[in-house]
C-alpha atoms as a PDB file:
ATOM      1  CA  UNK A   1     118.106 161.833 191.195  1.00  0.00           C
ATOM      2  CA  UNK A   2     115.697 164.012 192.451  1.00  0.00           C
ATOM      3  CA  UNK A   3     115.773 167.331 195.128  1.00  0.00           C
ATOM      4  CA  UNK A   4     113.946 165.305 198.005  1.00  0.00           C
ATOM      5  CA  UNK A   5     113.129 166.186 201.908  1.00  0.00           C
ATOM      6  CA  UNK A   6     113.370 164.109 204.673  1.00  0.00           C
ATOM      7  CA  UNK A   7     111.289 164.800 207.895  1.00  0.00           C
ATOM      8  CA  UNK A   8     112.332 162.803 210.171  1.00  0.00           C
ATOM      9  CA  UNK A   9     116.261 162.736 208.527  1.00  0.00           C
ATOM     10  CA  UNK A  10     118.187 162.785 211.486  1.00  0.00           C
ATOM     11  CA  UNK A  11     116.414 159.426 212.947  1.00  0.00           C
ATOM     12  CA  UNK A  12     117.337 155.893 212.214  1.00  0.00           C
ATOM     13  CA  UNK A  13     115.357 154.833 209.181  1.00  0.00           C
ATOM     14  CA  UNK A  14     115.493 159.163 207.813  1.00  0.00           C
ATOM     15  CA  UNK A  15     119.213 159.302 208.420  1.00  0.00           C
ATOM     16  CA  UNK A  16     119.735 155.649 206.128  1.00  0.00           C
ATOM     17  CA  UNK A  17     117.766 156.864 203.564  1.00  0.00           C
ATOM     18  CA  UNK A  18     119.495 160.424 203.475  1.00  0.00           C
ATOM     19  CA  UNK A  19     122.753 158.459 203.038  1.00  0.00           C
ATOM     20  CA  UNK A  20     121.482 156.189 200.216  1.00  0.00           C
ATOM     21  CA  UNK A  21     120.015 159.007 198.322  1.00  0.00           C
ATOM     22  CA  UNK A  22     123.196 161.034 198.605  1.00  0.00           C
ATOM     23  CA  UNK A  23     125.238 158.178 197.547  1.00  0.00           C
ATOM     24  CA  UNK A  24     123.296 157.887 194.466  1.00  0.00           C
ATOM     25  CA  UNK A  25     123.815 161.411 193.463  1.00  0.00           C
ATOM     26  CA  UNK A  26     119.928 163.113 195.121  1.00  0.00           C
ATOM     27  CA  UNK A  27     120.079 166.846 196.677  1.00  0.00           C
ATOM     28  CA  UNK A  28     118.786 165.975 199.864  1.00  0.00           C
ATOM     29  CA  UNK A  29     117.024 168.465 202.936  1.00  0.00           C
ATOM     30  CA  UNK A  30     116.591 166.996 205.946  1.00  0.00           C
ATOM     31  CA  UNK A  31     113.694 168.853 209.239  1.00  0.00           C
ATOM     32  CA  UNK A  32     114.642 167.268 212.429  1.00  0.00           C
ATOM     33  CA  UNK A  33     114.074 168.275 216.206  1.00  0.00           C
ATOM     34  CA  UNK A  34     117.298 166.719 218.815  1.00  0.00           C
ATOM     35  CA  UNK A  35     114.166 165.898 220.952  1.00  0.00           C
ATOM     36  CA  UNK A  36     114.354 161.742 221.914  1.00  0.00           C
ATOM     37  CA  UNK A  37     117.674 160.822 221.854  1.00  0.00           C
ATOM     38  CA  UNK A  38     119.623 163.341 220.980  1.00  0.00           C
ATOM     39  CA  UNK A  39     123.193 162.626 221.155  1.00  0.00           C
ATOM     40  CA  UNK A  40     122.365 159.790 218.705  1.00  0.00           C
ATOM     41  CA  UNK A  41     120.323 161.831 216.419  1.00  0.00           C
ATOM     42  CA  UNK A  42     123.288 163.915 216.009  1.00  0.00           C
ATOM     43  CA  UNK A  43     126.020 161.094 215.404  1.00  0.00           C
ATOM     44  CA  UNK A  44     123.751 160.097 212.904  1.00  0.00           C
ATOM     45  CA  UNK A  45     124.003 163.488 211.029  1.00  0.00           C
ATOM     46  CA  UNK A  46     127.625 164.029 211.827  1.00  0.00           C
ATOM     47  CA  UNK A  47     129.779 160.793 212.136  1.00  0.00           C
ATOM     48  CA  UNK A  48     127.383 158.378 209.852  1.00  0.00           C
ATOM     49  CA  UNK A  49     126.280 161.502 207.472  1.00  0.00           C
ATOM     50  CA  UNK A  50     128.625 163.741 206.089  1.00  0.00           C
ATOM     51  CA  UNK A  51     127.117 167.440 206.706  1.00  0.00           C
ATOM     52  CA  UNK A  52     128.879 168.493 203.753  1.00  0.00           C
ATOM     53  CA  UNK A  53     126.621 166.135 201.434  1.00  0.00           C
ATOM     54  CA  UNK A  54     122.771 167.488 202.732  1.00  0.00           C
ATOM     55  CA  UNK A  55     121.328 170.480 204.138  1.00  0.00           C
ATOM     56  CA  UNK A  56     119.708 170.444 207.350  1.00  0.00           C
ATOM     57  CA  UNK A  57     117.067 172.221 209.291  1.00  0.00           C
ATOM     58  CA  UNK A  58     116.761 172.398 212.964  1.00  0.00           C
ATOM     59  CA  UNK A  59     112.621 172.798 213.442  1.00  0.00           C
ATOM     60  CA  UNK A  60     109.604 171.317 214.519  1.00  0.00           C
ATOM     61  CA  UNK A  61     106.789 171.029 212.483  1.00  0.00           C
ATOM     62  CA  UNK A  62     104.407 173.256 213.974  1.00  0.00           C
ATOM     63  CA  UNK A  63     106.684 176.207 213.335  1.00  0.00           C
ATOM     64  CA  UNK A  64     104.480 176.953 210.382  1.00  0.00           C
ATOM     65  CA  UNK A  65     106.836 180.019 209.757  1.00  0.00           C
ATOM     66  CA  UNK A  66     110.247 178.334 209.941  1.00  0.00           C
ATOM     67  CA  UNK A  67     108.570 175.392 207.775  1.00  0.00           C
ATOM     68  CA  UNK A  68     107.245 177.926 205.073  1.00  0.00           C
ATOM     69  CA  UNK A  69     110.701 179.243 204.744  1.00  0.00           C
ATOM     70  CA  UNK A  70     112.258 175.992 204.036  1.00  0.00           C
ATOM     71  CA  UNK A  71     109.528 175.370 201.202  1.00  0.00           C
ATOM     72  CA  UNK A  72     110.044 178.989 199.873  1.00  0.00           C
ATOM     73  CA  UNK A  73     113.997 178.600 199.397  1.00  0.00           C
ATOM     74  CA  UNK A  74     113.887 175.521 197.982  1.00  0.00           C
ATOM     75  CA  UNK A  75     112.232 173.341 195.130  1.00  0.00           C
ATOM     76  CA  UNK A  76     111.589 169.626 196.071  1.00  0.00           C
ATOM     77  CA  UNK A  77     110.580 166.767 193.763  1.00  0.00           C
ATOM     78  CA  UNK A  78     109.398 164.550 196.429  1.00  0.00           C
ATOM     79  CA  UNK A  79     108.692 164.714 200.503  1.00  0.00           C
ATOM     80  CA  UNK A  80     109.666 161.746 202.373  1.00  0.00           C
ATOM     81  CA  UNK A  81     107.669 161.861 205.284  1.00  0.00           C
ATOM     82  CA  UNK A  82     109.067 159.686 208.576  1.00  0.00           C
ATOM     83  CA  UNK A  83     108.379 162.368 211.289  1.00  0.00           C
ATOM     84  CA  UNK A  84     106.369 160.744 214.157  1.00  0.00           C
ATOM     85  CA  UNK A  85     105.976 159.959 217.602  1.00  0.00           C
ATOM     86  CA  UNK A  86     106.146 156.038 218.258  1.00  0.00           C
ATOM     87  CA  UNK A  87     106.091 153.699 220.692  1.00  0.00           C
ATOM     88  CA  UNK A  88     102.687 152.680 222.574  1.00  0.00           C
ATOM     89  CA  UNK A  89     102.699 156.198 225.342  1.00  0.00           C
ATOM     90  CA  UNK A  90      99.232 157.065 226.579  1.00  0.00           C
ATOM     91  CA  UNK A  91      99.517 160.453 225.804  1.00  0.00           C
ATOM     92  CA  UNK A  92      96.638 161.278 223.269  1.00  0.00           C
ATOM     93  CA  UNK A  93      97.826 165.311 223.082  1.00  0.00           C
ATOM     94  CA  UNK A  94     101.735 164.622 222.181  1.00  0.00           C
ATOM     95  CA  UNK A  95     100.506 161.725 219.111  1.00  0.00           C
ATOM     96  CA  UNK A  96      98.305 164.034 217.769  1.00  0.00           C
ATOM     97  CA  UNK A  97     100.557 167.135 217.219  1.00  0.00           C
ATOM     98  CA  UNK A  98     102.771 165.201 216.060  1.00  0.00           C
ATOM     99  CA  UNK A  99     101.759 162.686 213.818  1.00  0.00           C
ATOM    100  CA  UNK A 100      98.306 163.606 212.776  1.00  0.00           C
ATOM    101  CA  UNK A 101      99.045 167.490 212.787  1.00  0.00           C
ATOM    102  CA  UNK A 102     102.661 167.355 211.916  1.00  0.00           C
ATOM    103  CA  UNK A 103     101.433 165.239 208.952  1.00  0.00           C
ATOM    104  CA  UNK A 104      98.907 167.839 207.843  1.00  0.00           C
ATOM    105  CA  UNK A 105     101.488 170.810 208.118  1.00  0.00           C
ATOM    106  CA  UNK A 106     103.945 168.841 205.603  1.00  0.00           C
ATOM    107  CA  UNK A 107     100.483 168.069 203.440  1.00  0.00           C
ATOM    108  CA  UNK A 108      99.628 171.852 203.520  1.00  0.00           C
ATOM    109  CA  UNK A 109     103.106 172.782 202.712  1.00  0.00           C
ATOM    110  CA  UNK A 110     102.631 170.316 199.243  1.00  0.00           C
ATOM    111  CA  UNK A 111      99.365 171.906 198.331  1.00  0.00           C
ATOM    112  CA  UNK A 112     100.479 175.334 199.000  1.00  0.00           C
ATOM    113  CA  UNK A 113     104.245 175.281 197.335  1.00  0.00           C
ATOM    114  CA  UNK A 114     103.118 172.448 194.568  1.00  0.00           C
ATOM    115  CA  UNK A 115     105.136 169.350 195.313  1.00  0.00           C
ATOM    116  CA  UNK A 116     103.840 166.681 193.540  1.00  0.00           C
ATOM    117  CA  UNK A 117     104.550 163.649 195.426  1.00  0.00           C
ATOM    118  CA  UNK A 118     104.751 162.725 198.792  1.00  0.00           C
ATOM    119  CA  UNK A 119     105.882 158.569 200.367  1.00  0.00           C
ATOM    120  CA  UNK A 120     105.033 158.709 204.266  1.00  0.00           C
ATOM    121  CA  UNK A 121     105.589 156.687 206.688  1.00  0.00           C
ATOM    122  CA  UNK A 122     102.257 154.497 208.235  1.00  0.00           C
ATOM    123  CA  UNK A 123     102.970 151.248 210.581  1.00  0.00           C
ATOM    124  CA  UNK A 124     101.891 147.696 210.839  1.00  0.00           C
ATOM    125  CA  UNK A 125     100.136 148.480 213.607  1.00  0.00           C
ATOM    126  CA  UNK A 126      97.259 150.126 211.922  1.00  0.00           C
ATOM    127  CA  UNK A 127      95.856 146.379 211.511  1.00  0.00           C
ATOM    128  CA  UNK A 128      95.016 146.002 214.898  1.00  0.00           C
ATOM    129  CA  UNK A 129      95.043 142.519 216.607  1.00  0.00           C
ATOM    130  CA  UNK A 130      94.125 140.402 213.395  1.00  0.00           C
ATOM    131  CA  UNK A 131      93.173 137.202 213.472  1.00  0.00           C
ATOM    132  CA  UNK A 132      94.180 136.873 209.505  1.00  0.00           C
ATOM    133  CA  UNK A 133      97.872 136.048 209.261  1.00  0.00           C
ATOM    134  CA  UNK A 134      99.828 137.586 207.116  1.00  0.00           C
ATOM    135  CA  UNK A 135      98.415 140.978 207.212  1.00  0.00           C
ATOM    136  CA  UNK A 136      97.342 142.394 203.387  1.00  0.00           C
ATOM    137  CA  UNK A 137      96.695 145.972 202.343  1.00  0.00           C
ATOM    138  CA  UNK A 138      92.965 145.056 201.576  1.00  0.00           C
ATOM    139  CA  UNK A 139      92.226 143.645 205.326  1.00  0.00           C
ATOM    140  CA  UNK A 140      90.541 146.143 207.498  1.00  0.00           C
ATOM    141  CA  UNK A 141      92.465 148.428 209.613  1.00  0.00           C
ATOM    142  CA  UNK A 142      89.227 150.208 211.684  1.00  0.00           C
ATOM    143  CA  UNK A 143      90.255 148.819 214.800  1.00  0.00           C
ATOM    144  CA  UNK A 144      93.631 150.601 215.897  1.00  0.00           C
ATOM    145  CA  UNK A 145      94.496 149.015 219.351  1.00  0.00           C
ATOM    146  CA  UNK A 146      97.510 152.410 220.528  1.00  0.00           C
ATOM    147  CA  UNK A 147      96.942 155.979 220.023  1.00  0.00           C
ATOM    148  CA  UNK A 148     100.137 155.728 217.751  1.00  0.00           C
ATOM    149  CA  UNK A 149      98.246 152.968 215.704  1.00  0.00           C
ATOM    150  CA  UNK A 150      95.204 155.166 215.011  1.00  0.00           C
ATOM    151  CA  UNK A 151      97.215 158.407 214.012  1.00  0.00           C
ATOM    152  CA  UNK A 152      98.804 156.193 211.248  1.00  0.00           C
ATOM    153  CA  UNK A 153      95.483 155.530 209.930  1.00  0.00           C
ATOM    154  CA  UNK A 154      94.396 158.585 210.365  1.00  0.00           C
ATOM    155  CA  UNK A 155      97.736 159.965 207.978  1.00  0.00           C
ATOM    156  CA  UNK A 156      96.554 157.226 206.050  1.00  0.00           C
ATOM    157  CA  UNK A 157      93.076 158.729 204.965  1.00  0.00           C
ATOM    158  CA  UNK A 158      94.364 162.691 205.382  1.00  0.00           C
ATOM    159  CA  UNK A 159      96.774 161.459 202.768  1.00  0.00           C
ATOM    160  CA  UNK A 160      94.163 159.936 200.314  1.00  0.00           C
ATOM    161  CA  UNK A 161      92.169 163.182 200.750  1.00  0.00           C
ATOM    162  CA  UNK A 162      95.112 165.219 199.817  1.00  0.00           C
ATOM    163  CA  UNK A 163      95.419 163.337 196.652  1.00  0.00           C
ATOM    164  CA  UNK A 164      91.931 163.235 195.369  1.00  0.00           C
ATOM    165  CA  UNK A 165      91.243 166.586 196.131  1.00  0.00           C
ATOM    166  CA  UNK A 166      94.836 168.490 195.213  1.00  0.00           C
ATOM    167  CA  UNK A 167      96.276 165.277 193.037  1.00  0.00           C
ATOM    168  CA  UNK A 168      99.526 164.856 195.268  1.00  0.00           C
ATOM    169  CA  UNK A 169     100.628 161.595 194.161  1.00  0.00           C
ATOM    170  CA  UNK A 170     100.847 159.667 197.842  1.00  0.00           C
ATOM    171  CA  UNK A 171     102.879 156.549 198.791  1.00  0.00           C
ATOM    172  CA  UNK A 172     102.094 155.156 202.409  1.00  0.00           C
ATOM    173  CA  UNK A 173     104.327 152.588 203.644  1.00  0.00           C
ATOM    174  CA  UNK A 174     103.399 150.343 206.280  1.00  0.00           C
ATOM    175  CA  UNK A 175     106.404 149.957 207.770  1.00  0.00           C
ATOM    176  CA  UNK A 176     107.190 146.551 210.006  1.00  0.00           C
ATOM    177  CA  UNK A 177     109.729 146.234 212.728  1.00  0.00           C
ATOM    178  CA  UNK A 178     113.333 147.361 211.561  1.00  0.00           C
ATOM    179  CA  UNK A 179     116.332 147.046 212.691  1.00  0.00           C
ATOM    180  CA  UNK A 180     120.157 147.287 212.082  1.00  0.00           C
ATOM    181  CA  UNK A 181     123.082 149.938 212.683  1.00  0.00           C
ATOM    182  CA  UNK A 182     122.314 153.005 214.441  1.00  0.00           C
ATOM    183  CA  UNK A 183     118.839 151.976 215.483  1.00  0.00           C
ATOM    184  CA  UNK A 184     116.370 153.407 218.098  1.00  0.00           C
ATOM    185  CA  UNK A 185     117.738 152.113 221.255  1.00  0.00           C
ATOM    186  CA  UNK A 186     113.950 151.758 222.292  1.00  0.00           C
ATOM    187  CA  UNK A 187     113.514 148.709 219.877  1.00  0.00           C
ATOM    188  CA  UNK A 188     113.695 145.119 221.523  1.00  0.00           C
ATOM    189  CA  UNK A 189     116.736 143.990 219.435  1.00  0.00           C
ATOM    190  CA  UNK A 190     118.760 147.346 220.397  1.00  0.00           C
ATOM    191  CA  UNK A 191     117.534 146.904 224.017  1.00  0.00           C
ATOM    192  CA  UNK A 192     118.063 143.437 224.497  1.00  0.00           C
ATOM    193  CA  UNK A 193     121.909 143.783 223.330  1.00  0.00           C
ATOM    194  CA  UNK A 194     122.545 146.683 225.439  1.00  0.00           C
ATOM    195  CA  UNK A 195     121.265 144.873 228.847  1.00  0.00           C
ATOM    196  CA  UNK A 196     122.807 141.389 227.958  1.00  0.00           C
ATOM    197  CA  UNK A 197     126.261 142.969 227.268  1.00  0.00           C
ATOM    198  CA  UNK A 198     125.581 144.298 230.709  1.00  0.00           C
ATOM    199  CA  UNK A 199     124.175 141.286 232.269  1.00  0.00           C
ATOM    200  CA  UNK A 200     121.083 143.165 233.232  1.00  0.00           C
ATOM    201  CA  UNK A 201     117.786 141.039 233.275  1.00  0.00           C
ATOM    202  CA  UNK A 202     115.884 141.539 229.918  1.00  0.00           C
ATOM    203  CA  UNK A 203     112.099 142.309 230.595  1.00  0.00           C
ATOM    204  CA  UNK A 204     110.510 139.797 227.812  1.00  0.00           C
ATOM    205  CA  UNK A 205     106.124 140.052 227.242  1.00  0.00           C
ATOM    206  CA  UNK A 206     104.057 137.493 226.715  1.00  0.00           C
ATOM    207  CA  UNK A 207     106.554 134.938 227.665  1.00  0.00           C
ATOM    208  CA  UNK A 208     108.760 135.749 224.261  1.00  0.00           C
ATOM    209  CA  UNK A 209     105.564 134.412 222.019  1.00  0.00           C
ATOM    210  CA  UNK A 210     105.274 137.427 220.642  1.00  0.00           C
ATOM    211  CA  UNK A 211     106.204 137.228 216.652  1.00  0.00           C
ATOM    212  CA  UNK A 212     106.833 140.034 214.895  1.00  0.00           C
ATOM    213  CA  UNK A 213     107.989 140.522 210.647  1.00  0.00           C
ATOM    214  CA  UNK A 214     111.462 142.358 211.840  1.00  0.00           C
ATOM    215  CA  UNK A 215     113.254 143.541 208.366  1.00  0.00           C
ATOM    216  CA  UNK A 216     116.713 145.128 208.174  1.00  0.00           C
ATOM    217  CA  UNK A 217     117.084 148.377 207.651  1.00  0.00           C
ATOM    218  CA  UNK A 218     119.353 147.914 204.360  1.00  0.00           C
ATOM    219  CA  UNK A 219     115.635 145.858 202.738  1.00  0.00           C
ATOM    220  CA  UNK A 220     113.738 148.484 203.927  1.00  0.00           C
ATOM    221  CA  UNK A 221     115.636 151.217 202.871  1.00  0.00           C
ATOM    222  CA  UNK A 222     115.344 149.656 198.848  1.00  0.00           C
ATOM    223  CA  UNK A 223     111.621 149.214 199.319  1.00  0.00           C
ATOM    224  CA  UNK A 224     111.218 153.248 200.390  1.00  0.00           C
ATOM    225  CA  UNK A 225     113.588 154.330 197.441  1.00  0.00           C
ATOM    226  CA  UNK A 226     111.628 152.170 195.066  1.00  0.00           C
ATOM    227  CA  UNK A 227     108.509 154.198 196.168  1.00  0.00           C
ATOM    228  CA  UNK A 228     110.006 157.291 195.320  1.00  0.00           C
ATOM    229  CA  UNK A 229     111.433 156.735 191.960  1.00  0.00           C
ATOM    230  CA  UNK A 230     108.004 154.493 191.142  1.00  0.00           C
ATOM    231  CA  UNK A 231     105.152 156.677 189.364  1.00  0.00           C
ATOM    232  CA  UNK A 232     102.345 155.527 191.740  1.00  0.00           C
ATOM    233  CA  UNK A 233      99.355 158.024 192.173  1.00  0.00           C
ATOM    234  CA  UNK A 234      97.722 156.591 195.682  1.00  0.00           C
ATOM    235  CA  UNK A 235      98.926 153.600 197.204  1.00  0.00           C
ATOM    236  CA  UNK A 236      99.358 151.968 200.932  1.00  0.00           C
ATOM    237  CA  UNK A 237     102.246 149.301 200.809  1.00  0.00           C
ATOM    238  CA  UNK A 238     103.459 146.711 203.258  1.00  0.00           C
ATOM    239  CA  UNK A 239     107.298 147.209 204.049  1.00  0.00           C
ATOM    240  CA  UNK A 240     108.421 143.664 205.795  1.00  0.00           C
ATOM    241  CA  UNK A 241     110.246 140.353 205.672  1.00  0.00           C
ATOM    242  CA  UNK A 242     107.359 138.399 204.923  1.00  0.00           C
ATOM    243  CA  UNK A 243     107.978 136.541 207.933  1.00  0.00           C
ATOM    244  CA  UNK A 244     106.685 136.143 211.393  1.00  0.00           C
ATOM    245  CA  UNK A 245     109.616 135.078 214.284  1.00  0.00           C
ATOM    246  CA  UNK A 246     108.473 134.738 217.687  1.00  0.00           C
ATOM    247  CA  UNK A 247     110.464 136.996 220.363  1.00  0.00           C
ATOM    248  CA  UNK A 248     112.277 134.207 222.034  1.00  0.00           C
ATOM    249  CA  UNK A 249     114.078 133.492 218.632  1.00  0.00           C
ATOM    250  CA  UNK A 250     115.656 137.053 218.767  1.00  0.00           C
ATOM    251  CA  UNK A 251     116.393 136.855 221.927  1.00  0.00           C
ATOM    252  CA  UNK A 252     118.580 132.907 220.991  1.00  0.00           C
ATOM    253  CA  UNK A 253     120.110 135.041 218.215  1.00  0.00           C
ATOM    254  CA  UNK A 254     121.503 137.619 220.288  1.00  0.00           C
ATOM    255  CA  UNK A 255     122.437 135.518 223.133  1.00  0.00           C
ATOM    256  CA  UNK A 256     124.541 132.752 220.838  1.00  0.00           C
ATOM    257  CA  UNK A 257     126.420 136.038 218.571  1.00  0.00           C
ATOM    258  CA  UNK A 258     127.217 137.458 222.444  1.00  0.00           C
ATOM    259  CA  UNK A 259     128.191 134.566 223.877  1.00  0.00           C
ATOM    260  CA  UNK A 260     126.028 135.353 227.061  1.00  0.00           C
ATOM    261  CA  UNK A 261     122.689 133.907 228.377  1.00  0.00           C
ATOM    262  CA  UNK A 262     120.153 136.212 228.940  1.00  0.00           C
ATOM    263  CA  UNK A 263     118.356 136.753 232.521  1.00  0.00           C
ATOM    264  CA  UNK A 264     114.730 136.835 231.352  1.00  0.00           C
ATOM    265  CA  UNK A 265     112.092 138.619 233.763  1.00  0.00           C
ATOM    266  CA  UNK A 266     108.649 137.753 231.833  1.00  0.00           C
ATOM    267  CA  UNK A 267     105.980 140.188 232.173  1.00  0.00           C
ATOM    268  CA  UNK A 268     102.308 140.422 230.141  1.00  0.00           C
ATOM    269  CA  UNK A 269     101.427 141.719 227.285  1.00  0.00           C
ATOM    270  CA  UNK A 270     101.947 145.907 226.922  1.00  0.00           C
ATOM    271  CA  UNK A 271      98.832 148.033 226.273  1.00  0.00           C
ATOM    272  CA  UNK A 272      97.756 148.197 222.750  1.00  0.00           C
ATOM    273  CA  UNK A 273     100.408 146.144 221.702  1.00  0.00           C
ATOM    274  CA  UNK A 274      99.401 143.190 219.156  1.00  0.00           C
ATOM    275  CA  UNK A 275     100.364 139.495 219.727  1.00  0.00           C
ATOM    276  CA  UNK A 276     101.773 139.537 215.948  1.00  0.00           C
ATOM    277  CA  UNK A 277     102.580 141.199 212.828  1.00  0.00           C
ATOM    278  CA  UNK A 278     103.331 139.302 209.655  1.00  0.00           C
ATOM    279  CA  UNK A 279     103.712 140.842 206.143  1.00  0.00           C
ATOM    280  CA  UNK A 280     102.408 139.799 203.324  1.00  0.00           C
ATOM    281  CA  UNK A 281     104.706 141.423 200.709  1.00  0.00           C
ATOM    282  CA  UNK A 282     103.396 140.451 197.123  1.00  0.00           C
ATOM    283  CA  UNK A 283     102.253 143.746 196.518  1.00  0.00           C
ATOM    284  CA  UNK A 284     105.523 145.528 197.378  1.00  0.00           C
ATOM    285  CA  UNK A 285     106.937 142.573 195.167  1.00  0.00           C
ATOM    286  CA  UNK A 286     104.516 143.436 192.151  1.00  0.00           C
ATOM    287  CA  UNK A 287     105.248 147.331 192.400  1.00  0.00           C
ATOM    288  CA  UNK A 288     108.341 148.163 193.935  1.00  0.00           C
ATOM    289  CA  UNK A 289     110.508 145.300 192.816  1.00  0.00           C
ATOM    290  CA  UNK A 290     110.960 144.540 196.582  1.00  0.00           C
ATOM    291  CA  UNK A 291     112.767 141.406 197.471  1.00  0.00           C
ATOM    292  CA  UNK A 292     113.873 141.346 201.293  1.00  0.00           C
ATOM    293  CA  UNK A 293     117.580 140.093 201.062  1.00  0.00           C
ATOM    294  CA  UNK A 294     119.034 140.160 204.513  1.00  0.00           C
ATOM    295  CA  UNK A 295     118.519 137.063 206.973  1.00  0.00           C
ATOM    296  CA  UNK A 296     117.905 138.207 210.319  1.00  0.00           C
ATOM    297  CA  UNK A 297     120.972 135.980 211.225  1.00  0.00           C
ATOM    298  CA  UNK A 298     123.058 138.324 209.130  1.00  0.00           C
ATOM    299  CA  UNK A 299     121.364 141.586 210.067  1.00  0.00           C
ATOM    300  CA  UNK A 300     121.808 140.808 214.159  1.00  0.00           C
ATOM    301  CA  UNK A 301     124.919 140.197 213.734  1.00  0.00           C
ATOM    302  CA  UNK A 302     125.586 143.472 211.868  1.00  0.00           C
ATOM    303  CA  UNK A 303     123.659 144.925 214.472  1.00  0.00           C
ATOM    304  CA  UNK A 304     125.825 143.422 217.092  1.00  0.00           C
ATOM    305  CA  UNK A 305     129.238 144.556 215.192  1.00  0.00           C
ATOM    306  CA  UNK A 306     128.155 147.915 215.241  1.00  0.00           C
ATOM    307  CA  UNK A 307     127.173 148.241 218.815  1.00  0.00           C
ATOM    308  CA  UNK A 308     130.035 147.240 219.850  1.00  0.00           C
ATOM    309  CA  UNK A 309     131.954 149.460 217.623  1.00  0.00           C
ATOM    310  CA  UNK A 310     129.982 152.728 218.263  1.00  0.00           C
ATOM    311  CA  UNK A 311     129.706 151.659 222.037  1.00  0.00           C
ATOM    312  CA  UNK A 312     133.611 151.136 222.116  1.00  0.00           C
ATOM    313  CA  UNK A 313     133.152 147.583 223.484  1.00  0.00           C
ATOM    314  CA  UNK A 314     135.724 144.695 222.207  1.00  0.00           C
END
């Protein structure tokens, strides 16, 4: 296994892969700010990572002199690139130091201390609101609907410039909506448990018709180690379930493994959200091996058992 960073390695999909890498035997470097979140980011890198097992650096990617040092002292194989701002903020200056110039500092540091390959993290979102169902790689993504949406597309082309012009061998994955243990407590599935447990109303859009491909983080977590240990020169991959389930499904699902009906308060659609994602997965199939293998009954309810473990709760 190879000597791979992880931006983004104290967060919930970074701190999974860090711990699956490890486990099968990878020297692994994680660059992570506590910024959102945290006391989580750091039970992630202490109580669910072993500190022992990875090294870790405390920076933020604009601290072009801190970042040079880690690339100086160390030799990597491959960058694995999650480092980003999400959700759907309106705050144009914060998106683009982080994701579009955070993604050209880790570029830079490639070109300059020769690592030849690089798998980043791009989003579902970058389709925009589609009316072709499931969403493939070849359909058009020039109409970004959030400012998070079109700095994914824009890491999207920076990387494809990177690689014809300095041959970096670049992976993007268009990641769908994940979930599972130790996941952003921003995300709908992690939200709705917490407030149902607490019998606080749930705040549900689009009167719970929104459908989204939600994949656990377990499938997704194969599918991104595939893409490192595949020799792929330039490609953009969907990461998903390959299927579409409408909000008011997860919502059933958390409610029967809770034993608790939720009070819904049902609100319109967000700003520059999209009304659905879907996956179409063939080519993840055709060059990562990737076969989605958790049910989202299963993965809620592992979801569930760990919240309530972590959380204390009976």
């Amino acid at each position: 296994m190879k000597n791979i960073l992880i931006t983004g390695g104290a967060g919930f999909i970074g701190s999974h892969l860090a711990k699956k890498l490890i486990e099968r035997g990878g020297d692994v470097a994680i660059i992570d700010a506590f910024d959102g979140n945290p006391g989580l980011k750091k039970d992630r890198l202490e109580k669910f990572l072993n500190p022992k097992d990875y090294k870790f650096h405390n920076l933020l990617l604009s601290d072009t002199a801190k970042l040079t040092t880690v690339f100086r002292e160390n030799k990597f194989d491959v960058i694995c690139h999650l480092a980003a701002k999400t959700n759907l903020e309106p705050d144009s200056e914060l998106y683009n130091k982080m994701n579009i110039l955070g993604a050209i500092d880790i570029f830079e540091m490639a070109r300059i201390f020769n690592v030849p390959k690089i798998v980043f993290a791009s989003s579902s979102m970058v389709y925009g609101n589609s009316d072709k169902l499931p969403f493939s790689e070849t359909d058009s993504t020039d109409y970004p609907l959030s400012l998070y949406a079109a700095t994914k597309k824009t890491d999207e082309v920076l990387a494809y410039t990177y690689h014809h012009l300095y041959k970096i061998k670049m992976v993007g994955l268009r990641f769908f909506t994940t979930y599972g243990p130790w996941g952003r407590p921003d995300m709908s599935i992690s939200r709705f448990t917490e407030q149902i447990i607490k019998h606080e109303p749930i705040t549900v859009h689009n009167l719970g018709k929104i459908k989204r491909d939600y994949i656990y983080i377990d499938d997704m977590i194969n599918g991104i180690i595939s893409a490192i240990e595949k020799d792929l020169a330039f490609e953009l991959i969907n990461l998903g379930s390959g299927r579409a389930v409408e909000l008011n499904q997860i919502v059933s699902l958390i409610e029967n493994e809770l034993n608790v009906k939720a009070v819904k308060k049902f609100i319109g659609m967000q700003a520059g959200d999209l009304e659905a994602t879907w996956a179409d997965i063939s080519k993840a199939k055709n060059l990562l091996d990737f076969q989605p293998a958790v049910s989202l009954e299963t993965g809620i309810l592992k979801f569930i058992n760990w919240y309530k473990e972590y959380n204390g709760l009976k």
